[in-house]
Protein backbone atom coordinates (compact mmCIF):
# COMPACT_ATOMS: atom_id res chain seq x y z
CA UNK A 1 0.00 0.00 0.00
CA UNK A 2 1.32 3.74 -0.31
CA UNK A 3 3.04 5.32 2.41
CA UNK A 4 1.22 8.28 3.52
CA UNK A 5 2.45 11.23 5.31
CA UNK A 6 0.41 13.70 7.34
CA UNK A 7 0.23 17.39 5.55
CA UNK A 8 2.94 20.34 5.80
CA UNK A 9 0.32 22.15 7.63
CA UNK A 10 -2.89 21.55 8.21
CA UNK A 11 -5.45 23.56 6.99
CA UNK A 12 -7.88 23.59 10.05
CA UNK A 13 -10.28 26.37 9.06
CA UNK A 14 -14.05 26.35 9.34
CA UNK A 15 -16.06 24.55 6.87
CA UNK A 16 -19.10 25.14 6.25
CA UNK A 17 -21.39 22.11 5.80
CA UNK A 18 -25.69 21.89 4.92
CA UNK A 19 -27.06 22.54 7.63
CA UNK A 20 -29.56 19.61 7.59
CA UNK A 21 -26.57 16.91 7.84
CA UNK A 22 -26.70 18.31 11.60
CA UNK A 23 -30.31 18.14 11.92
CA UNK A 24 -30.41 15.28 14.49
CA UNK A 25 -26.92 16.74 16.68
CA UNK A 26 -28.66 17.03 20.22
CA UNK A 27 -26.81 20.08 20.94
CA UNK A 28 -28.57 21.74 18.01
CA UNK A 29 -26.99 20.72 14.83
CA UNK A 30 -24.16 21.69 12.84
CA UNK A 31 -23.07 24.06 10.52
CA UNK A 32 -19.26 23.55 10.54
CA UNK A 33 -17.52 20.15 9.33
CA UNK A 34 -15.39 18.81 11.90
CA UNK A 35 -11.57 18.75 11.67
CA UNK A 36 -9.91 16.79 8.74
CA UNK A 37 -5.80 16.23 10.36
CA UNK A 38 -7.08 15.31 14.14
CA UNK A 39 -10.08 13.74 16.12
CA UNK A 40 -12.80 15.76 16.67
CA UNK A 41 -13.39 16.98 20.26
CA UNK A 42 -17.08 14.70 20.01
CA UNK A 43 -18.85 12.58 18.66
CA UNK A 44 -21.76 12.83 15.57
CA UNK A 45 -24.44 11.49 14.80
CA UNK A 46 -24.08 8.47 12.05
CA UNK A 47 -26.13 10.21 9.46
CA UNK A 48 -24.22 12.92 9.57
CA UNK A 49 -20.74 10.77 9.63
CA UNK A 50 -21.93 8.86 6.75
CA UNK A 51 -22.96 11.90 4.43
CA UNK A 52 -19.51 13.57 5.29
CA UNK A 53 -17.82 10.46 4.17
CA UNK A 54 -20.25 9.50 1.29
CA UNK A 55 -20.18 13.02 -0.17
CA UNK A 56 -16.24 13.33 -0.07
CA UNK A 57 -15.95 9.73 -2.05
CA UNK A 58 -17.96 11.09 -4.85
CA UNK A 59 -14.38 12.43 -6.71
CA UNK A 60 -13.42 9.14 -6.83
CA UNK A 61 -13.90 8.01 -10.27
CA UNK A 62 -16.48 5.20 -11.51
CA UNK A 63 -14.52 1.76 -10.67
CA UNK A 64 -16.64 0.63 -13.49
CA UNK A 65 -15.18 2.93 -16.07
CA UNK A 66 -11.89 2.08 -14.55
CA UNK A 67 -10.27 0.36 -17.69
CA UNK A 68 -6.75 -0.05 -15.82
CA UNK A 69 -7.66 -2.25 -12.66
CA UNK A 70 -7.24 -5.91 -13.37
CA UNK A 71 -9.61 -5.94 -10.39
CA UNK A 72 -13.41 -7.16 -9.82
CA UNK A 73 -15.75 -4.27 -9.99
CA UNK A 74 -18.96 -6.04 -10.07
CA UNK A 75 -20.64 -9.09 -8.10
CA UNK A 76 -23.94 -10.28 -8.00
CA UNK A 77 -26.76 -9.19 -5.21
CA UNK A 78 -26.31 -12.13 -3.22
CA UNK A 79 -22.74 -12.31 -3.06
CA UNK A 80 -23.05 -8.91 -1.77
CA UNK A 81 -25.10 -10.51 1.07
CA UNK A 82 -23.05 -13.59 2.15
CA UNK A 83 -19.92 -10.79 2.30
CA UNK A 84 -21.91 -8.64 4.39
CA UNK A 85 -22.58 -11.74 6.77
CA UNK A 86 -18.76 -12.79 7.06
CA UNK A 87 -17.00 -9.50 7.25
CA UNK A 88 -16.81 -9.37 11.11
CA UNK A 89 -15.41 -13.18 10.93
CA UNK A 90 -11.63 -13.04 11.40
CA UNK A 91 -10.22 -15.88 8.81
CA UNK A 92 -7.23 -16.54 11.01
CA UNK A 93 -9.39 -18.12 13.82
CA UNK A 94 -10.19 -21.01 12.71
CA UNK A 95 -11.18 -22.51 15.54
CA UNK A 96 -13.79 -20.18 15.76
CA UNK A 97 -14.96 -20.27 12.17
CA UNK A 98 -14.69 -23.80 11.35
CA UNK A 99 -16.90 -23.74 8.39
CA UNK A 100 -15.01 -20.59 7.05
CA UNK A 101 -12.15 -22.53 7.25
CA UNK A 102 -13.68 -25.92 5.59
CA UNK A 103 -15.15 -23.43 2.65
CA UNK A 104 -11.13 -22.00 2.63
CA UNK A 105 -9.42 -25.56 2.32
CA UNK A 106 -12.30 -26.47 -0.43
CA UNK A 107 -11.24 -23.47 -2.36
CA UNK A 108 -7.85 -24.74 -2.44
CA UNK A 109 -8.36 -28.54 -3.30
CA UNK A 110 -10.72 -27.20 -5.89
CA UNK A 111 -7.75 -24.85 -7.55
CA UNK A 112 -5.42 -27.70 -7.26
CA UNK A 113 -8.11 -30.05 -9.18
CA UNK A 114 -8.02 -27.00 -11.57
CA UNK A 115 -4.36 -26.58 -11.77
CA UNK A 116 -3.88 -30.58 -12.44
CA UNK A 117 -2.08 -31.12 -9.95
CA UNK A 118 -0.77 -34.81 -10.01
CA UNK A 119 -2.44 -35.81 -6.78
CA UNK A 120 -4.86 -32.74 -5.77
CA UNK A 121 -5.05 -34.53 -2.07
CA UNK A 122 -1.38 -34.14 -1.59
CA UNK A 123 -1.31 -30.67 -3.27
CA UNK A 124 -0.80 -27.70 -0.29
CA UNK A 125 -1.97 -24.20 -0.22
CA UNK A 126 -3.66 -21.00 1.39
CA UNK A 127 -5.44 -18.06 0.77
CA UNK A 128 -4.04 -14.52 0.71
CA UNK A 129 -5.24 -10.65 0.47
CA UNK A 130 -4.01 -10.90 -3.22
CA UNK A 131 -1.64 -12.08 -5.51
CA UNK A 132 1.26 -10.02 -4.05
CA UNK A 133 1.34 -12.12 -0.73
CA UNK A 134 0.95 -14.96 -2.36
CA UNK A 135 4.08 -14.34 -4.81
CA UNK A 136 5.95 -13.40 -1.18
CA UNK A 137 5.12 -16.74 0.03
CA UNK A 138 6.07 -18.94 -2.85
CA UNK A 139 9.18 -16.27 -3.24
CA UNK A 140 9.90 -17.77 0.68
CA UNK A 141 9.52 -21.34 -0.32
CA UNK A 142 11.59 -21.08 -2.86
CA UNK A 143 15.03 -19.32 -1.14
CA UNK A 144 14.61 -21.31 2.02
CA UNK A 145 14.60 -24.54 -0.63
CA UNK A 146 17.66 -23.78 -2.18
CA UNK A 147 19.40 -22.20 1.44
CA UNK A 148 18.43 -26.05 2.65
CA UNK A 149 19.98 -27.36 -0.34
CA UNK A 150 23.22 -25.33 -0.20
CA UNK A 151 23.59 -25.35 4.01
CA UNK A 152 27.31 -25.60 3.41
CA UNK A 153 27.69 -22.30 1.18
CA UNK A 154 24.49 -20.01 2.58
CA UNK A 155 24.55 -17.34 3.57
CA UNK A 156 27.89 -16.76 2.20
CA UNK A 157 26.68 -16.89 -0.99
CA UNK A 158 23.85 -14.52 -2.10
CA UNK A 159 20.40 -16.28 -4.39
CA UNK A 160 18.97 -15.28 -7.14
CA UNK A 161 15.64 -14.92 -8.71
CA UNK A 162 15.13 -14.98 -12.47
CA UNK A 163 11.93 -13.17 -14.37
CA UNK A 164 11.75 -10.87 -16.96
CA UNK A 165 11.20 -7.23 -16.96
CA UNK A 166 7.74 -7.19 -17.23
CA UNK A 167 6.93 -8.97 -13.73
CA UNK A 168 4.38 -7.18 -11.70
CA UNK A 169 6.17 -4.83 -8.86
CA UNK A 170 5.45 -7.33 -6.22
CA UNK A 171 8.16 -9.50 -7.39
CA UNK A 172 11.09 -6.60 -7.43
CA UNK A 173 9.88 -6.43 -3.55
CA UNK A 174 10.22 -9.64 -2.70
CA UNK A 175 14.20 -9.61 -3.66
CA UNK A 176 14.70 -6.47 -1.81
CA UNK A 177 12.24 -7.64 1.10
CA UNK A 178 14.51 -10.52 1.53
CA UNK A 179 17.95 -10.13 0.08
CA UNK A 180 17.61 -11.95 -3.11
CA UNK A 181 19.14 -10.59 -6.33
CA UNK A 182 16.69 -9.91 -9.01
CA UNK A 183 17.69 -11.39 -12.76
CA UNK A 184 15.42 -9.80 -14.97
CA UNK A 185 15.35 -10.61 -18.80
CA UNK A 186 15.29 -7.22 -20.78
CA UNK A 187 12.42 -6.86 -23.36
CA UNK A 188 13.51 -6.62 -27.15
CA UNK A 189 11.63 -5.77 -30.15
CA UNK A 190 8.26 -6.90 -30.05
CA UNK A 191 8.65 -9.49 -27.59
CA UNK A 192 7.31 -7.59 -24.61
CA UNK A 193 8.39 -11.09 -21.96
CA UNK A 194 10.30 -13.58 -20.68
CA UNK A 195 12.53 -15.05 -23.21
CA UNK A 196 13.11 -18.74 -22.35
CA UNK A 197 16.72 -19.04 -23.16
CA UNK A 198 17.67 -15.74 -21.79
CA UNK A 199 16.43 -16.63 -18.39
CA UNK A 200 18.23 -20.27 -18.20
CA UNK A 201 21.40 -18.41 -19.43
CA UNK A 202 20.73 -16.35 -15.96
CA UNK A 203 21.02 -19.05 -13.87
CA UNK A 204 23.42 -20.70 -11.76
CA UNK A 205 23.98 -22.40 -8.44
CA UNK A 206 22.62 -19.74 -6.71
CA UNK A 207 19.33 -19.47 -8.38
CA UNK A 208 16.21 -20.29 -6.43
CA UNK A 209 13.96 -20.63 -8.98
CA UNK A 210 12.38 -18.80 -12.49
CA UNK A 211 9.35 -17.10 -12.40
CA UNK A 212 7.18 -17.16 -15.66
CA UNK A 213 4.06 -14.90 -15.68
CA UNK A 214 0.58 -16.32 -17.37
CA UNK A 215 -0.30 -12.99 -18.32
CA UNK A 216 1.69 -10.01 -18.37
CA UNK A 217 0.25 -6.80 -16.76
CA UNK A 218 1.74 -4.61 -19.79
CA UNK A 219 0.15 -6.27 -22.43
CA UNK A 220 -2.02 -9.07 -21.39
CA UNK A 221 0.06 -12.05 -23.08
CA UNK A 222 0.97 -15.38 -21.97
CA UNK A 223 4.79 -16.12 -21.48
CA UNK A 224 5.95 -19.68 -22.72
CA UNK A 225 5.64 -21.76 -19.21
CA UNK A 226 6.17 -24.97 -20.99
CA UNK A 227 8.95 -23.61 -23.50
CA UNK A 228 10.97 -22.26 -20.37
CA UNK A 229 10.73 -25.45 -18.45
CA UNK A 230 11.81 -27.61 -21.59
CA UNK A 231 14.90 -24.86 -21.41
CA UNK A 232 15.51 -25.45 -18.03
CA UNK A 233 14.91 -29.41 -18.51
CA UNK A 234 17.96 -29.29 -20.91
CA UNK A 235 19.99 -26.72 -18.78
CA UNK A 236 19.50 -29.59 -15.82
CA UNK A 237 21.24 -31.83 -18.08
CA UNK A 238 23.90 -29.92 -18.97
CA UNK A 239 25.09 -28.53 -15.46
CA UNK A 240 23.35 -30.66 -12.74
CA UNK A 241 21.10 -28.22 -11.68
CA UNK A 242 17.50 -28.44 -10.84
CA UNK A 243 15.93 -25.28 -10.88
CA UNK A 244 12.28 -24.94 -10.21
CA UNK A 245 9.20 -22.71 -11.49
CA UNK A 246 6.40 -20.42 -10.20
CA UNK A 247 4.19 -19.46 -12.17
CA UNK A 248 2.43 -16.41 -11.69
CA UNK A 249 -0.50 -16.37 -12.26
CA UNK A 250 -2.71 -13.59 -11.34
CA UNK A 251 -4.88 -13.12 -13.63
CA UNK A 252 -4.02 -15.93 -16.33
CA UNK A 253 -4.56 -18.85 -14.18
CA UNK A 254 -8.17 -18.44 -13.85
CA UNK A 255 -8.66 -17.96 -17.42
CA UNK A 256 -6.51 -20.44 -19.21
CA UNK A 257 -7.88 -23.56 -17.65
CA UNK A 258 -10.84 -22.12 -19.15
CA UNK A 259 -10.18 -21.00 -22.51
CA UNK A 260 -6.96 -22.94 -23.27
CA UNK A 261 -7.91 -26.20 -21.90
CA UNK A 262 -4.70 -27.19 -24.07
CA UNK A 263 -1.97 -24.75 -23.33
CA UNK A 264 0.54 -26.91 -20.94
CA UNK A 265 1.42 -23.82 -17.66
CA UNK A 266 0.54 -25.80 -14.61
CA UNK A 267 1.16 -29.11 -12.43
CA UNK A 268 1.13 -30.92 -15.53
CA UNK A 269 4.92 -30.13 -16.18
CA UNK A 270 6.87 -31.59 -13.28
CA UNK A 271 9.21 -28.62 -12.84
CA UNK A 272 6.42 -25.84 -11.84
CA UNK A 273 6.42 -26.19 -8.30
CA UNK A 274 4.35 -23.45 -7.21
CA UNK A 275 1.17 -21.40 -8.69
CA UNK A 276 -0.36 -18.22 -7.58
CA UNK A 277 -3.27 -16.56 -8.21
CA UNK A 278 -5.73 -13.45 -8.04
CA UNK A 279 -9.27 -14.32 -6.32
CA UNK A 280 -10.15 -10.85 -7.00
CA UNK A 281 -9.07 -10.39 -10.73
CA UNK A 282 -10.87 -13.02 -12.84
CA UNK A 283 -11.36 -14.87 -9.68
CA UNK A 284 -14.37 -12.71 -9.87
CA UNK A 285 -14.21 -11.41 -6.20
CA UNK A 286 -14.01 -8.29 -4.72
CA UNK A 287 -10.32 -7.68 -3.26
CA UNK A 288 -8.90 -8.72 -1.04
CA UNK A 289 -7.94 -12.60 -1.40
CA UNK A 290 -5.39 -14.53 -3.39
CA UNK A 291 -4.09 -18.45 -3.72
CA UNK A 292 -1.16 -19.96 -3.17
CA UNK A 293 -0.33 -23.25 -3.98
CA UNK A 294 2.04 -25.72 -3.90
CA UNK A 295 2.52 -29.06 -5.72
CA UNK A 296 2.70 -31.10 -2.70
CA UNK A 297 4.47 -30.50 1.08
CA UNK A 298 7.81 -31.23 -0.09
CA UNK A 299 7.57 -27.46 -2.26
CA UNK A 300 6.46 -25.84 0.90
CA UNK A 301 9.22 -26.15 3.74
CA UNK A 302 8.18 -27.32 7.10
CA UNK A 303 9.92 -24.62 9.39
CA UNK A 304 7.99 -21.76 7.03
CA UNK A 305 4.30 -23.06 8.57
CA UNK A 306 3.72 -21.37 12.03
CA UNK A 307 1.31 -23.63 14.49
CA UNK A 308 -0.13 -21.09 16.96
CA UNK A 309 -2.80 -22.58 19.73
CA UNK A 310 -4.09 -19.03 21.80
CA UNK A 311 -7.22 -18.61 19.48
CA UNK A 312 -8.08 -22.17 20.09
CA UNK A 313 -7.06 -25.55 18.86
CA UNK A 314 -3.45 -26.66 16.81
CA UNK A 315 -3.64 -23.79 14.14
CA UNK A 316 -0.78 -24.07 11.25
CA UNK A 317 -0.28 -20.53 8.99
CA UNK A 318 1.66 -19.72 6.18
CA UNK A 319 0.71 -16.39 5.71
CA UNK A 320 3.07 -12.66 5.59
CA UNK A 321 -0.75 -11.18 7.70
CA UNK A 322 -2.01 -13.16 10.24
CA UNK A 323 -5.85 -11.30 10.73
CA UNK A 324 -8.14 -10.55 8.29
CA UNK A 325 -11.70 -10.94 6.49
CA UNK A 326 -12.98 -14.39 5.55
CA UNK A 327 -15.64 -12.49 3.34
CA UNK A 328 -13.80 -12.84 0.47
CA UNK A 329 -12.67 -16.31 0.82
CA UNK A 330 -16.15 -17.03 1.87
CA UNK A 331 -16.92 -15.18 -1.58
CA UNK A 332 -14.87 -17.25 -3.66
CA UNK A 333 -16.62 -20.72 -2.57
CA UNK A 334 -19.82 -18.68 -3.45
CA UNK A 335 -17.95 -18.01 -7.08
CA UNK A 336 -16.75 -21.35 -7.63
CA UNK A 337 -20.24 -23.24 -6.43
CA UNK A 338 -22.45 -20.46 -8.57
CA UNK A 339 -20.64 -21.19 -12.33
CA UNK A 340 -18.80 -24.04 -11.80
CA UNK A 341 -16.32 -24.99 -14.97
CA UNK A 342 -18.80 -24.15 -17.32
CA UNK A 343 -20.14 -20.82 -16.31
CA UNK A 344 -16.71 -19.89 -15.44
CA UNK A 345 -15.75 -20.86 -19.20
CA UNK A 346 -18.93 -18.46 -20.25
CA UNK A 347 -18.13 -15.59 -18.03
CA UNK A 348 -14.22 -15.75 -19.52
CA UNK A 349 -15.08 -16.59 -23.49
CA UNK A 350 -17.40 -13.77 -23.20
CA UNK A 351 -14.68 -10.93 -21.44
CA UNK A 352 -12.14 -12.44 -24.17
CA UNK A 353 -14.51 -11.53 -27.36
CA UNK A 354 -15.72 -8.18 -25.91
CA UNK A 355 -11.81 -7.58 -25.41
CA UNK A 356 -10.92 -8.88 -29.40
CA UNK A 357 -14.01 -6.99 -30.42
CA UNK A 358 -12.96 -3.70 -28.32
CA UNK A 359 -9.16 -4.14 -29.91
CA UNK A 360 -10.44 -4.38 -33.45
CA UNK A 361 -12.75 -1.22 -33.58
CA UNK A 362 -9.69 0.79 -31.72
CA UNK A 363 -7.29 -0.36 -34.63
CA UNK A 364 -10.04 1.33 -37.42
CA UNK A 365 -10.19 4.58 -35.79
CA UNK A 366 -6.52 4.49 -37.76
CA UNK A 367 -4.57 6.18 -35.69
CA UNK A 368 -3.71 3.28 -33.17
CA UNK A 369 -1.19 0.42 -33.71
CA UNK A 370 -2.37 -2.65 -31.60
CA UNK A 371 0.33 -4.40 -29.54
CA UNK A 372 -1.77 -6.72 -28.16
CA UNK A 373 -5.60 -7.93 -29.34
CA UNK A 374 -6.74 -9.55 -26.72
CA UNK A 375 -6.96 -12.95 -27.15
CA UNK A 376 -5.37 -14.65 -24.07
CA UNK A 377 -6.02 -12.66 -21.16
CA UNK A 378 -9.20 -10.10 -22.09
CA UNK A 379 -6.47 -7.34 -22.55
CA UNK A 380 -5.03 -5.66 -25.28
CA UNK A 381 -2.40 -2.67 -25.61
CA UNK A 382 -2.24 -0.32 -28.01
CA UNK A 383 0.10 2.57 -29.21
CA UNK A 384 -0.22 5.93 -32.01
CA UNK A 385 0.96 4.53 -35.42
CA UNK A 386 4.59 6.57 -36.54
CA UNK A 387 2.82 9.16 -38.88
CA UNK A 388 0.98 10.84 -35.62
CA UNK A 389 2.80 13.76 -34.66
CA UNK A 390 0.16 15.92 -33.01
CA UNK A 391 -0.27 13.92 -29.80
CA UNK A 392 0.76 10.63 -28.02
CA UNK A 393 -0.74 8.19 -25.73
CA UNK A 394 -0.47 10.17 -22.38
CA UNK A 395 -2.64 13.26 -24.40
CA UNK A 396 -5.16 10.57 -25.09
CA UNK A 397 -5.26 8.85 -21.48
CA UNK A 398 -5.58 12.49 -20.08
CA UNK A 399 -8.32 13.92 -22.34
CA UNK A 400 -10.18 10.85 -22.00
CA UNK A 401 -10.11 10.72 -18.33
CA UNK A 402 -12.65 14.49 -18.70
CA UNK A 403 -14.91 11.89 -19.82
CA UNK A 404 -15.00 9.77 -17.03
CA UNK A 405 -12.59 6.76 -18.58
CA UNK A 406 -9.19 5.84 -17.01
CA UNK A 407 -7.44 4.26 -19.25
CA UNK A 408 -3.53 3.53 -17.95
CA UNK A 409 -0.84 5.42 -20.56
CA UNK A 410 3.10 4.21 -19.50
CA UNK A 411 6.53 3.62 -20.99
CA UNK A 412 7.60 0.32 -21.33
CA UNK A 413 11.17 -0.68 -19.35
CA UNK A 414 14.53 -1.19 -20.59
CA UNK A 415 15.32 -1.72 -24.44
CA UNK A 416 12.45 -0.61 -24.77
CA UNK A 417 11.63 2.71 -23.02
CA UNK A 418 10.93 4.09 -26.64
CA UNK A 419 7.82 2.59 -26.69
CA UNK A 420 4.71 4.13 -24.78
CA UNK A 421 1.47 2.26 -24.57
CA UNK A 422 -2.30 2.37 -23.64
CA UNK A 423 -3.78 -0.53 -21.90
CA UNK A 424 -7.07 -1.95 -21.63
CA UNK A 425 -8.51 -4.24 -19.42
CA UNK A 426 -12.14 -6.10 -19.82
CA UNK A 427 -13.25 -7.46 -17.05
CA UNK A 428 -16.76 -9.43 -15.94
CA UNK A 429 -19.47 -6.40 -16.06
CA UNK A 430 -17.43 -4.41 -18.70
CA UNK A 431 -19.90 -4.97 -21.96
CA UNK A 432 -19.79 -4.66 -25.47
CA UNK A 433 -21.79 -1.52 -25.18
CA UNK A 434 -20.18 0.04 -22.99
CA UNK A 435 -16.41 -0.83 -25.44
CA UNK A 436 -18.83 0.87 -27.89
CA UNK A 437 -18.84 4.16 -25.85
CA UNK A 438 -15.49 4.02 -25.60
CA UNK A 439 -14.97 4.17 -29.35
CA UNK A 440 -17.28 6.51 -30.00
CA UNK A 441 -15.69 9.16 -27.30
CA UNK A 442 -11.96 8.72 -28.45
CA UNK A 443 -13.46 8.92 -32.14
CA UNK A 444 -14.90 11.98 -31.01
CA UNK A 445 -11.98 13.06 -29.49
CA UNK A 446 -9.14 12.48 -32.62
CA UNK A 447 -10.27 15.72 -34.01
CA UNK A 448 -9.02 17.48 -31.65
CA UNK A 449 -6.14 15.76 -30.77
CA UNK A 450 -4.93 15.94 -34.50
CA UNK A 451 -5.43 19.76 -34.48
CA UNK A 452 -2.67 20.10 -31.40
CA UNK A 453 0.31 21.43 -32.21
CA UNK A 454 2.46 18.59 -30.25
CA UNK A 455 1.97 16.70 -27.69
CA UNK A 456 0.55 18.69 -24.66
CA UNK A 457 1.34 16.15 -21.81
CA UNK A 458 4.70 17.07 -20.17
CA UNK A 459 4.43 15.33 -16.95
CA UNK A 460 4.00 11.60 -18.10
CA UNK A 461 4.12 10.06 -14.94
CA UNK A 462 1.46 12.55 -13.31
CA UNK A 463 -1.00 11.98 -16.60
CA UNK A 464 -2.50 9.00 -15.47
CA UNK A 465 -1.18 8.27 -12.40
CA UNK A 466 -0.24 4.89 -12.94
CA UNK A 467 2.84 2.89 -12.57
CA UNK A 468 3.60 -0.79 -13.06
């Protein structure tokens, strides 16, 4: 999360507020809002709390409209319900919340199922508050495998984690979190991932494992999972070494068992030992909650699993928080019971062709080169052909924000940093009408845009606000 700090000074003068907000205060309502930077001396009345709160939130923009967030912005009625009966249950406590728990452990022997694992009994693994602890964890597992393996040379010498460029932030934390270097393959040309034989040429004896991402957050495309372990299968040969995979994947690995019921990413290739993915991207949950999972206890150290008893019972927990919601896991179970494989397969083949459609009428506006179109995860990226001068991508994310769209413009990172992009991400709830809107606003928009000058936006970074 960001760090906040408080402000230089704070502005602590009277604000006026409607006077009816007050109308129930039993000292005669109010006509000031209360302080912003400390407590207030009292308390309010909840109405009046609420429409403080509730009126401030309406500058946030329409999560709906938000075309960057990878995250679930819609749910049906009654999973709204079933959340709003767990979320005082504290999923730690298991003891407590046995049935939580059992819904939490079918959740995970269902993904494993999912994933292929060899033996789905034997398979281990855990919710999380998102794909970012759950890439932590299997990061753990991982290092503390190869420090086991290596006893007589750690921690002399230092690991290493190999990934390309593109990996989601989370990753780049975990090797400064704990001390691991960070390999990354560089991007080149058009290929915008992990190169297979770059990353084995990366490794050596200190290497604690390659990280290959089903579906990159910069342009929505699958890297090669069973390419780079077929690379690393031969590198084995050749020096001895045995270096495992995790796949990430966040968004990808709850849409290719869907949609590419033939694409070879998970247990099915013995060297992935670990798989991790986003309940609350096409998990179809709200956030918070994320998997983990391993292939079986032998991926998943002993010594890393905590057994704690003061909440009640023997209580084992992997897990970088230790309190927290069971709404969403309790969510999840809901998703999983509710569509099953095949209205999963619906909800995901009908995101991917709203996503293929969206990418296609973009291209014939004329001015857009497509990166991306789509057709793995329901994301495409896109980028001004050479011949416009007038404005770039950062112009277009900013002018089309005014209309109530964010849509993410960034640079891509090294060899590459030439190369500026748009993003779009389709999502459960985001229909074909309203990637018709879209169109028709930009198309609206080129007019103007063609008639600038140059490009307008000079702070890129604060034009959208977004960073990978």
């Amino acid at each position: 999360m960001p760090l906040h700090t408080g402000p230089e000074k704070p502005d602590e003068r009277p604000r006026a507020v409607n006077p009816f907000y007050g109308e129930a205060n039993p000292v005669g309502g109010m006509t000031e809002a209360p302080p912003q930077h400390r407590l207030p001396d009292g308390p309010l009345p909840p109405a009046t709390a609420y429409q403080l709160v509730h009126d401030e939130l309406l500058l946030d923009g329409n999560s709906r409209l938000n075309l960057a967030t990878f995250v679930t912005t819609w749910m049906e009625p009654q999973a709204d319900v079933l959340m709003a009966e767990c979320r005082d249950k504290n999923m730690i406590d298991k003891d407590e919340y046995p049935r939580t728990a059992e819904l939490e452990r079918r959740c995970v022997a269902m993904l494993a199922d999912l994933w292929n694992a060899p033996d789905p009994s034997a398979a281990v693994g855990c919710s999380t508050t998102g794909s970012s602890e759950a890439c932590m964890l299997a990061g753990m597992a991982l290092k503390r495998r190869w420090a086991k393996r290596n006893a007589d040379r750690y921690p002399g010498a230092r690991p290493n984690l190999v990934m390309g460029i593109n990996v989601q932030v989370c990753w780049e934390k975990f090797c400064t979190f704990w001390e691991v270097e960070a390999r990354q393959v560089p991007m080149e040309g058009d290929r915008f991932h992990l190169d297979p034989q770059a990353a084995a040429e990366l490794c050596d004896e200190n290497t604690i494992g390659v990280v290959g991402i089903l579906g990159s957050t910069f342009d929505g495309s699958y890297e090669p999972i069973a390419e780079l372990c077929a690379v690393l299968d031969e590198f084995q040969e050749r020096t001895g070494l045995d270096i495992p995979v995790h796949v990430d994947g966040a968004s990808g690995a709850m849409v290719a068992p869907f949609l590419d019921e033939d694409l070879l990413w998970d247990f099915r290739l013995p060297r992935v030992a670990s798989i991790n993915t986003s309940g609350h991207k096409y998990g179809l949950v709200y956030p918070g909650v994320g998997w983990a999972l391993w292939r079986s206890a032998a991926e998943l150290p002993e010594e890393l699993v905590f057994r704690v008893n003061y909440l009640g019972g023997n209580m084992p927990t992997f897990a970088l928080n230790f309190s927290r919601p069971g709404a969403q896991v309790v969510a999840q179970y809901y998703t999983f019971l509710r569509l099953g494989r095949e209205g999963f397969r619906a909800v995901q083949q009908a995101t991917r062709d709203v996503a293929v459609g969206f990418a296609d009428r973009v291209e014939k506006l004329g001015d857009f080169r497509l990166l991306t179109r789509g057709g793995q995860l329901p994301v495409f990226a896109f980028t001004t052909t050479t011949d416009v001068t007038a404005y770039d991508v950062f112009d277009v994310s900013r002018r089309m924000r005014e209309r109530g769209w964010l849509v993410p413009a960034y640079t891509f990172p090294a060899n590459r940093e030439d190369l500026s992009a748009l993003r779009i991400v389709c999502r459960n709830g985001f229909s074909s009408d309203l990637a018709e809107l879209f169109v028709e606003d930009l198309g609206r928009l080129l007019p103007e845009l063609r008639r600038q000058p140059n490009p307008l936006t000079h702070d890129k970074g604060a034009a959208t606000g977004f960073h990978h």
